[in-house]
C-alpha atoms as a PDB file:
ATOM      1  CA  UNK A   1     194.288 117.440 174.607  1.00  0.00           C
ATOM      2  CA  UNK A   2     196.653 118.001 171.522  1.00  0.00           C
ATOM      3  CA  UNK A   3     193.821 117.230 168.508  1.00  0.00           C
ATOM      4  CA  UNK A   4     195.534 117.078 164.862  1.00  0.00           C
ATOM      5  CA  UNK A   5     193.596 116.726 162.171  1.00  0.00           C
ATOM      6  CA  UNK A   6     192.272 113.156 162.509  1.00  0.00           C
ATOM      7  CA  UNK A   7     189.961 112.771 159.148  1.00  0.00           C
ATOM      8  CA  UNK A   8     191.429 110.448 156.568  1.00  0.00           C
ATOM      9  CA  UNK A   9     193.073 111.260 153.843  1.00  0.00           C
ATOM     10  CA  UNK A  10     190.997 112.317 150.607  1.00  0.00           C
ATOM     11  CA  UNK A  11     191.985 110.536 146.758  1.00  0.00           C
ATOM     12  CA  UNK A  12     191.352 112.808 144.168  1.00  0.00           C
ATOM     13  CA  UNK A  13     187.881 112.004 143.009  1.00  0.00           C
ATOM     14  CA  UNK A  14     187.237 114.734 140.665  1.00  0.00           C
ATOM     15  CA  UNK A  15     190.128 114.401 138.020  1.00  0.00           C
ATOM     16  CA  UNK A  16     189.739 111.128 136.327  1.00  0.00           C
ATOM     17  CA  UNK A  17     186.419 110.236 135.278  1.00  0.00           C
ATOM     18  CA  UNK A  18     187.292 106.425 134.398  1.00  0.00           C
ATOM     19  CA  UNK A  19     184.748 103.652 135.475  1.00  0.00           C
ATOM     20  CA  UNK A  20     187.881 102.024 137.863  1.00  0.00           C
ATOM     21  CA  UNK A  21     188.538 104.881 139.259  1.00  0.00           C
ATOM     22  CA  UNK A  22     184.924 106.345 140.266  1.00  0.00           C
ATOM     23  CA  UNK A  23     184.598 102.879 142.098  1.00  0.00           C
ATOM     24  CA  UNK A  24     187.339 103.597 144.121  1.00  0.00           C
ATOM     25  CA  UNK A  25     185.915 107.218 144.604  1.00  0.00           C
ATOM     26  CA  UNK A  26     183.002 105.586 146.047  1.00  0.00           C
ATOM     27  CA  UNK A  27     184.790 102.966 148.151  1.00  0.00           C
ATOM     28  CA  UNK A  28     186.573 105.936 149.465  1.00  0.00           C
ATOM     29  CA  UNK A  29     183.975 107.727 150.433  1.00  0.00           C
ATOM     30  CA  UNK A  30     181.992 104.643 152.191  1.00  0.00           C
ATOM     31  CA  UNK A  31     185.187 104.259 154.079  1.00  0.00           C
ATOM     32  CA  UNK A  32     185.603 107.597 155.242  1.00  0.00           C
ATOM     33  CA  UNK A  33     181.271 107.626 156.147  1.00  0.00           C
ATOM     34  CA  UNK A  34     182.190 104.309 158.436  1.00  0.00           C
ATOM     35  CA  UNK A  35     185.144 105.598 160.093  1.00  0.00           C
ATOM     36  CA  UNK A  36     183.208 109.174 160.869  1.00  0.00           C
ATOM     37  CA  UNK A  37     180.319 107.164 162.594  1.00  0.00           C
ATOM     38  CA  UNK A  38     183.268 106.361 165.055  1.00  0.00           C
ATOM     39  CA  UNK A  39     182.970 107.916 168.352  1.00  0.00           C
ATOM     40  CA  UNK A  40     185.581 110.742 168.529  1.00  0.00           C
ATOM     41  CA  UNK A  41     187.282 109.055 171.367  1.00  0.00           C
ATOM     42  CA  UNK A  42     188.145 106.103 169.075  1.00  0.00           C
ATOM     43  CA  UNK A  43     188.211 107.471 165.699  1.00  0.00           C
ATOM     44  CA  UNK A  44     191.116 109.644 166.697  1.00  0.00           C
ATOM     45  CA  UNK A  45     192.687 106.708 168.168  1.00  0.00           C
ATOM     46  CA  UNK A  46     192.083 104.398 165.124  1.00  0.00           C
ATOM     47  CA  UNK A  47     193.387 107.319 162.725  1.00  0.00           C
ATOM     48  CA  UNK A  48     196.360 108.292 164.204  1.00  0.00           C
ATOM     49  CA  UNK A  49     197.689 104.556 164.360  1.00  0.00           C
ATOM     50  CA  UNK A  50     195.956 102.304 161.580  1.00  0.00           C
ATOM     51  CA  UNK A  51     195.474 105.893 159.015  1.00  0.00           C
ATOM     52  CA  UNK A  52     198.615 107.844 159.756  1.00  0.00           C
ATOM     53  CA  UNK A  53     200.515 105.328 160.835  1.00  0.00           C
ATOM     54  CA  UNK A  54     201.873 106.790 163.692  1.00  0.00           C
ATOM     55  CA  UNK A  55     203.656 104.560 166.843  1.00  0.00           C
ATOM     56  CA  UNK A  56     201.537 103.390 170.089  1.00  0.00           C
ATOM     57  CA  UNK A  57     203.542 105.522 171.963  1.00  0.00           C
ATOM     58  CA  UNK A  58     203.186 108.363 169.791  1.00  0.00           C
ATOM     59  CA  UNK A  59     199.460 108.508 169.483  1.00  0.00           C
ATOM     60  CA  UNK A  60     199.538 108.089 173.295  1.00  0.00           C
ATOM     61  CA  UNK A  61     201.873 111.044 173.719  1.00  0.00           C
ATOM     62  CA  UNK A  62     199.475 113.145 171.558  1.00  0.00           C
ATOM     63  CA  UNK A  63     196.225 112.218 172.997  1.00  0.00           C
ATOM     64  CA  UNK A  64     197.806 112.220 176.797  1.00  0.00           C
ATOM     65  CA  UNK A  65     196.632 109.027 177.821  1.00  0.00           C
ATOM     66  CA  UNK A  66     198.613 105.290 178.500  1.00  0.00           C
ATOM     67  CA  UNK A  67     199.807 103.138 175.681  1.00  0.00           C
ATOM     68  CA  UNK A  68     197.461 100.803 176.905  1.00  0.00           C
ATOM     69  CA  UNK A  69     194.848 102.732 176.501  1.00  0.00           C
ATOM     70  CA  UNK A  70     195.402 103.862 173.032  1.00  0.00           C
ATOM     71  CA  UNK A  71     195.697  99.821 172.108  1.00  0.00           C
ATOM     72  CA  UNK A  72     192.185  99.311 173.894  1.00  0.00           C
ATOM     73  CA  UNK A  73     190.882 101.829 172.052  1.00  0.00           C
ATOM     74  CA  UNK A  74     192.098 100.999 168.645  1.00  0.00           C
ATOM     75  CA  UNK A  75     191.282  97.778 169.281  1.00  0.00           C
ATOM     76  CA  UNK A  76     187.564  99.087 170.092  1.00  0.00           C
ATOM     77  CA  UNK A  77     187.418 100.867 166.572  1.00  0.00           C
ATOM     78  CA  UNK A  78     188.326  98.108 164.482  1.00  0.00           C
ATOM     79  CA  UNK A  79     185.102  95.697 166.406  1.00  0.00           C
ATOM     80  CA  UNK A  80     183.363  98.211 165.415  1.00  0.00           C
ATOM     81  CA  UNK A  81     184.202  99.248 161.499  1.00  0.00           C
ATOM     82  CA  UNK A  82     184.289  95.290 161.005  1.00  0.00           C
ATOM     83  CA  UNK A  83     180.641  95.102 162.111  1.00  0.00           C
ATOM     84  CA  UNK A  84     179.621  98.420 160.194  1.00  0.00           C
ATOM     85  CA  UNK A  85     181.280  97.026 157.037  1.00  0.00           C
ATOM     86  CA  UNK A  86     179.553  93.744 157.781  1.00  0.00           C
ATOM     87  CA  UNK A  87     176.377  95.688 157.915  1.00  0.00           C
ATOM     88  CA  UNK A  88     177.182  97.333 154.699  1.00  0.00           C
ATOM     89  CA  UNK A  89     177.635  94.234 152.678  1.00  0.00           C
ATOM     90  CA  UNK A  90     175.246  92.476 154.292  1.00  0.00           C
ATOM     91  CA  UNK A  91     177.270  89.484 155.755  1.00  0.00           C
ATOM     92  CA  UNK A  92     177.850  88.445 159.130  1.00  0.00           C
ATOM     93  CA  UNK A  93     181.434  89.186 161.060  1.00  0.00           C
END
């Protein structure tokens, strides 16, 4: 299976030192801790299409699998960074 590199982009966290910006920083990097608890099978899904932006049909061409299944499992990783998030702010989904 064709495997780019599906980690998230990374903002600059090291250049500006600026209260605004080191809360992004750490937003960042609680995003990119949720979205690497993601089983490989649908973190590479979820990346691909909701991170790179890349068509159904493409991320199914580069993971050889159905359009259908690429959906299902995007749809899969979202249910499940909603109720990690949840779980990090403490609220309910």
């Amino acid at each position: 299976m064709p495997r780019g590199n599906t980690q998230p982009r990374r903002p600059n966290c090291r250049s500006n030192s600026s209260s605004a910006h080191e809360a992004t920083c750490s937003s960042a990097e609680k995003a990119r801790d949720v979205i690497a608890r993601l089983p490989d099978l649908y973190r590479d899904a979820f990346v691909l299409r909701d991170l790179e932006e890349m068509s159904t049909a493409d991320v199914a061409q580069a993971l050889g699998v159905e359009p259908a299944t690429v959906r299902q499992r995007v749809h899969r990783a979202r249910l499940m960074l909603r109720g990690y998030l949840s779980d990090l702010a403490g609220v309910k989904p």
